[in-house]
C-alpha atoms as a PDB file:
ATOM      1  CA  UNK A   1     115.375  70.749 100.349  1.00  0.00           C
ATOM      2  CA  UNK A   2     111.904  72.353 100.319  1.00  0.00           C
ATOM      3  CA  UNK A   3     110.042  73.869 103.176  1.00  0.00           C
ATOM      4  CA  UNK A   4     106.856  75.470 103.236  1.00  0.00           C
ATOM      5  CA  UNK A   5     104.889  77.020 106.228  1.00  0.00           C
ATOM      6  CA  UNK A   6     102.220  79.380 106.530  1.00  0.00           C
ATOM      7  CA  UNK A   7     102.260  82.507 109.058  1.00  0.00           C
ATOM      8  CA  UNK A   8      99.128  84.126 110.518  1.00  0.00           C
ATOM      9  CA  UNK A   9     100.306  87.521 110.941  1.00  0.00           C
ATOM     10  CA  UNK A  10      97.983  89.594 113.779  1.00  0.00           C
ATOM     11  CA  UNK A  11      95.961  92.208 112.549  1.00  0.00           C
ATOM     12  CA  UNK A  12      97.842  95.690 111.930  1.00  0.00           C
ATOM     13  CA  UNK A  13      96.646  98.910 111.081  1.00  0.00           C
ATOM     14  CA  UNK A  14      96.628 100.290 107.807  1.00  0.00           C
ATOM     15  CA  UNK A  15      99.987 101.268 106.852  1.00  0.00           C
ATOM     16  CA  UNK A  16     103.393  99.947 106.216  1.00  0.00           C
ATOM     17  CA  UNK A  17     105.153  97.425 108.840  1.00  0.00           C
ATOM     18  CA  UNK A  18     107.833  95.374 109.151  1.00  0.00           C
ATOM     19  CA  UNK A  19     107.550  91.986 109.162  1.00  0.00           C
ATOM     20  CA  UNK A  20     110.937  90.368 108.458  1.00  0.00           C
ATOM     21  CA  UNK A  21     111.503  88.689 112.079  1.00  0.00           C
ATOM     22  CA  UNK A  22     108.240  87.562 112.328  1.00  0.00           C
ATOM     23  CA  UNK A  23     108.713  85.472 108.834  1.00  0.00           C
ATOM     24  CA  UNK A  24     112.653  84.521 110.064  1.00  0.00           C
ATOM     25  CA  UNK A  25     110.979  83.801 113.676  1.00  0.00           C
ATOM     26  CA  UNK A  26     109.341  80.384 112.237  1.00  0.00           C
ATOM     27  CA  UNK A  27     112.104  79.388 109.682  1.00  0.00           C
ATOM     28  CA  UNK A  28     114.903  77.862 112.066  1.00  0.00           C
ATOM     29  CA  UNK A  29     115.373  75.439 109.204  1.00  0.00           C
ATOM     30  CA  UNK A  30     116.931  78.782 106.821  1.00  0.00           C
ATOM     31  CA  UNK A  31     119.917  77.839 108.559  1.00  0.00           C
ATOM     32  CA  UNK A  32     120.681  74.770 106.972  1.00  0.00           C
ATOM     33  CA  UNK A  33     120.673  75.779 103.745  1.00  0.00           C
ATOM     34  CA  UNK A  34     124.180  76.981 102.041  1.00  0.00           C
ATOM     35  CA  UNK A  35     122.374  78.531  98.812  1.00  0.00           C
ATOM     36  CA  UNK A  36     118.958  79.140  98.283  1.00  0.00           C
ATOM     37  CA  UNK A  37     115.456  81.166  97.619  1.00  0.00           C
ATOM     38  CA  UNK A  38     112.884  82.205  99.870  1.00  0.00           C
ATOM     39  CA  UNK A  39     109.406  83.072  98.425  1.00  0.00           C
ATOM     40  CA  UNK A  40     106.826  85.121 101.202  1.00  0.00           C
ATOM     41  CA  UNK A  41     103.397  85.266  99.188  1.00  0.00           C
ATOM     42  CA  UNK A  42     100.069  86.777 100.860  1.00  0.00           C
ATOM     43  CA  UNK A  43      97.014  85.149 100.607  1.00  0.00           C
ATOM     44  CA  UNK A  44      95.162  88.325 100.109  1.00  0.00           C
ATOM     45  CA  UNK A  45      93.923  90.787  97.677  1.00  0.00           C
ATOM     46  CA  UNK A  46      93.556  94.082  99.809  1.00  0.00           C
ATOM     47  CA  UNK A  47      97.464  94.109 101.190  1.00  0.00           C
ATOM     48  CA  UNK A  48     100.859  93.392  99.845  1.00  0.00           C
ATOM     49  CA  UNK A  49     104.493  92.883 100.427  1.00  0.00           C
ATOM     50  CA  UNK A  50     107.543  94.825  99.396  1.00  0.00           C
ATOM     51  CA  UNK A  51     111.303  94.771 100.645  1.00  0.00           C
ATOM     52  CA  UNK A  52     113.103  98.307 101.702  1.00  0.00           C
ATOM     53  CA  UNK A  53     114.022 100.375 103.836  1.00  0.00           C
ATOM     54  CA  UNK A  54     114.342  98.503 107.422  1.00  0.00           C
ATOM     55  CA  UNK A  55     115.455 101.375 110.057  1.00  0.00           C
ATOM     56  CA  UNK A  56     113.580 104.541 109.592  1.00  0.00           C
ATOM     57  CA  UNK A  57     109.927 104.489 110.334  1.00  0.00           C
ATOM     58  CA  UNK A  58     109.847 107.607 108.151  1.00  0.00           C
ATOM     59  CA  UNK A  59     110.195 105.616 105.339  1.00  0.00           C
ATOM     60  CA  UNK A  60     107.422 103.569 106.231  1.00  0.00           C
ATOM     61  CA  UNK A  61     105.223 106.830 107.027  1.00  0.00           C
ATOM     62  CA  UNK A  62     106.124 108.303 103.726  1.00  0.00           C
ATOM     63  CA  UNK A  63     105.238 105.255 101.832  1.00  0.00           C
ATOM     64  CA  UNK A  64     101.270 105.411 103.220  1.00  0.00           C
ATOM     65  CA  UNK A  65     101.311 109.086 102.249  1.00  0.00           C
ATOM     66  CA  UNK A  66     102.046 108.593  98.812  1.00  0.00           C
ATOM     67  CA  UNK A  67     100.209 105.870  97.907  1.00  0.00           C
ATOM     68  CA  UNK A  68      96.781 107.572  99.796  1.00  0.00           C
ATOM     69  CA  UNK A  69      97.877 110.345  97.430  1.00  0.00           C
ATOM     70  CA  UNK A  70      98.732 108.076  94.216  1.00  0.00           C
ATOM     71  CA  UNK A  71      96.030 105.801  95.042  1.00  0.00           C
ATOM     72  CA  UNK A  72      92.646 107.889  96.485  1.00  0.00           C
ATOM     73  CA  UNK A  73      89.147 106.839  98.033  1.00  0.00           C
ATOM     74  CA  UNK A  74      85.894 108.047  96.874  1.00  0.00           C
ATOM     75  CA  UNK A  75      86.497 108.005  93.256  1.00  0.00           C
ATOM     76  CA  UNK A  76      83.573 108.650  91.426  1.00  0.00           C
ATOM     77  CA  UNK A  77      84.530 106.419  88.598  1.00  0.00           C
ATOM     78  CA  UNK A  78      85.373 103.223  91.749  1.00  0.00           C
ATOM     79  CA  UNK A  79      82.606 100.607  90.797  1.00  0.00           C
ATOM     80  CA  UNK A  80      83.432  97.573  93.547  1.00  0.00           C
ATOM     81  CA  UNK A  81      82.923  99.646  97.052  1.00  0.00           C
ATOM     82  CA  UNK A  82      81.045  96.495  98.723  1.00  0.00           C
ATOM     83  CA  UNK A  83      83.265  96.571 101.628  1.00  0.00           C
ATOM     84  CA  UNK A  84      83.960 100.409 101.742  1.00  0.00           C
ATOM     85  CA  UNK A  85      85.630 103.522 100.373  1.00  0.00           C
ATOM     86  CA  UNK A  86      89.029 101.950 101.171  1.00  0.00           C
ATOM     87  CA  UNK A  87      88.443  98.217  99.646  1.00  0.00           C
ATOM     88  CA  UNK A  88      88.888  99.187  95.726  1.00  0.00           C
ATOM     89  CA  UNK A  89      91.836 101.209  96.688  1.00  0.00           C
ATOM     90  CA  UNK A  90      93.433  98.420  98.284  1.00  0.00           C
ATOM     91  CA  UNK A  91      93.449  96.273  95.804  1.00  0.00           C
ATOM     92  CA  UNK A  92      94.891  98.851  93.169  1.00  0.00           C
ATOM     93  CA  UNK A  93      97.723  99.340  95.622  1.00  0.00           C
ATOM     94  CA  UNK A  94      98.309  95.381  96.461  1.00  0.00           C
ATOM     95  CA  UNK A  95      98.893  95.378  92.324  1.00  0.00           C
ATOM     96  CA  UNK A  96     100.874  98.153  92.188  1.00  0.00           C
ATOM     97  CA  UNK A  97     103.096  96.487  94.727  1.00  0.00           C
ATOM     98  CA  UNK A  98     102.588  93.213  94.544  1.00  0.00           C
ATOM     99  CA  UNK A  99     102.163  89.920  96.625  1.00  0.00           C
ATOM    100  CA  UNK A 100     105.496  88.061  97.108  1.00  0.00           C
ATOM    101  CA  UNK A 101     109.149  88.815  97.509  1.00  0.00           C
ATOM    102  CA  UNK A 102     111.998  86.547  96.542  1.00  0.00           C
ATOM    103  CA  UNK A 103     114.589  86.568  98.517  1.00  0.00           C
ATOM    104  CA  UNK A 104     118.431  84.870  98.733  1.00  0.00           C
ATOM    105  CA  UNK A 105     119.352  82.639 100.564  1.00  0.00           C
ATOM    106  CA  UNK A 106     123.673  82.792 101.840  1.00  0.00           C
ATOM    107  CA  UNK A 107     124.978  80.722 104.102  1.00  0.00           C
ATOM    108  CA  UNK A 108     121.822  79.846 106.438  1.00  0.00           C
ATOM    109  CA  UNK A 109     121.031  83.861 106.566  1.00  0.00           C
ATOM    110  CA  UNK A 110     118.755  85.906 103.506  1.00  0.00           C
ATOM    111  CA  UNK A 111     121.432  87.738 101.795  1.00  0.00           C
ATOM    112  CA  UNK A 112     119.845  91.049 101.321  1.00  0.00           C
ATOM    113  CA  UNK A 113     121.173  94.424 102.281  1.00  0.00           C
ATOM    114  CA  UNK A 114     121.861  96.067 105.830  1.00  0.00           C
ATOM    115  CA  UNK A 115     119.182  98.370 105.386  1.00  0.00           C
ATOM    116  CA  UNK A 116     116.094  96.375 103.681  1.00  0.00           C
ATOM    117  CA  UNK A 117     113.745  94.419 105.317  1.00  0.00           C
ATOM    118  CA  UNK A 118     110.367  92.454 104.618  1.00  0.00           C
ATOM    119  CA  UNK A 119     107.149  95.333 104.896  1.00  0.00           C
ATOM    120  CA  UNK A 120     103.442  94.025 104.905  1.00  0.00           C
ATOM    121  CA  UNK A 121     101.587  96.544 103.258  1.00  0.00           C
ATOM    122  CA  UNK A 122      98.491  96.814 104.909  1.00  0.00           C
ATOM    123  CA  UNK A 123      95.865  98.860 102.751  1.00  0.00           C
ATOM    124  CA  UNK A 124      92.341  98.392 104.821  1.00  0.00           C
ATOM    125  CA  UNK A 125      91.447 100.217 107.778  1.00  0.00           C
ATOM    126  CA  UNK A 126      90.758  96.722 108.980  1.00  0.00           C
ATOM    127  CA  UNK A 127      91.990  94.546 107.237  1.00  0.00           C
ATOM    128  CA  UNK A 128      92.180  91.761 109.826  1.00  0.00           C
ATOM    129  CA  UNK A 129      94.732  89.021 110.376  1.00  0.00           C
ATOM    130  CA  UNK A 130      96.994  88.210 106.930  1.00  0.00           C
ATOM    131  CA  UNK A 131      98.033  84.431 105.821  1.00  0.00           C
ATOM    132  CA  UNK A 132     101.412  84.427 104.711  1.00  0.00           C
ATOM    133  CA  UNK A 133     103.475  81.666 102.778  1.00  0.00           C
ATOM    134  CA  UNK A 134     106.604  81.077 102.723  1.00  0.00           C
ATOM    135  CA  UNK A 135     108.264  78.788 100.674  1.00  0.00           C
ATOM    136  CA  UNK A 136     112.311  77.998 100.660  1.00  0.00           C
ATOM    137  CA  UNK A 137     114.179  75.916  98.824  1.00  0.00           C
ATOM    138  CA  UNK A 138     118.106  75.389  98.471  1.00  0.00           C
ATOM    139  CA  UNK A 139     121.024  72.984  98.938  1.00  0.00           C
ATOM    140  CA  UNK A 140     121.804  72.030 102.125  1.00  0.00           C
ATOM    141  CA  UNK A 141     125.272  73.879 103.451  1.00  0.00           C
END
């Protein structure tokens, strides 16, 4: 079985947020799958997705700090600032991190750890609403 939808996520500030129920949210068909993969790709080149840490917003706050650090505005040697000081530093940081996850699939539930959940990484002061897809794919239980 494959099933493929696309989620308009609402615009979010800059930073790292969970997104996990909102994905799960329109996927009641996850349930009827026994064994399986989920793929969640953004259709965007100025945010990105990861998978960690699910219940301490610290983490989340940590993760903006070092990637501000890691990854800095108003770099002389930036060439592409056409949509601001924060648009070449986005896209650095959506390549460092990347734009899908792949997930299992267990018994009509992702199996991934207790603690680890789905983040959209959202490097633009405004970045605006995000397109997500999300593809899965499995044997039926």
């Amino acid at each position: 079985m494959w099933i493929q939808k696309e989620i308009v996520l609402k615009p979010k500030p800059r930073g790292f947020h969970l997104i996990t129920s909102e994905v799960l949210r329109v996927l009641p068909e996850l349930a009827q799958l026994g064994i399986g993969m989920m793929n969640v790709f953004i259709q965007h080149t100025s945010a990105s997705l990861t998978m960690n840490e699910n219940a301490d917003p610290a983490v989340r706050e940590d993760f903006e700090n070092f990637f501000n650090r890691a990854v800095p505005e108003n770099e002389p040697c930036y060439r592409h600032q056409d949509e601001g000081p924060d648009d070449l530093p986005a896209h650095i940081k959506s390549s460092l991190l990347g734009s899908s996850v792949n997930l299992p699939i267990s018994n009509g539930r992702l199996n991934v750890g207790i603690w680890q959940g789905i983040y959209l990484c959202e490097h633009r002061d405004y970045g605006g609403a995000r397109r997500i897809l999300v593809t899965i794919h499995g044997q039926p239980r």
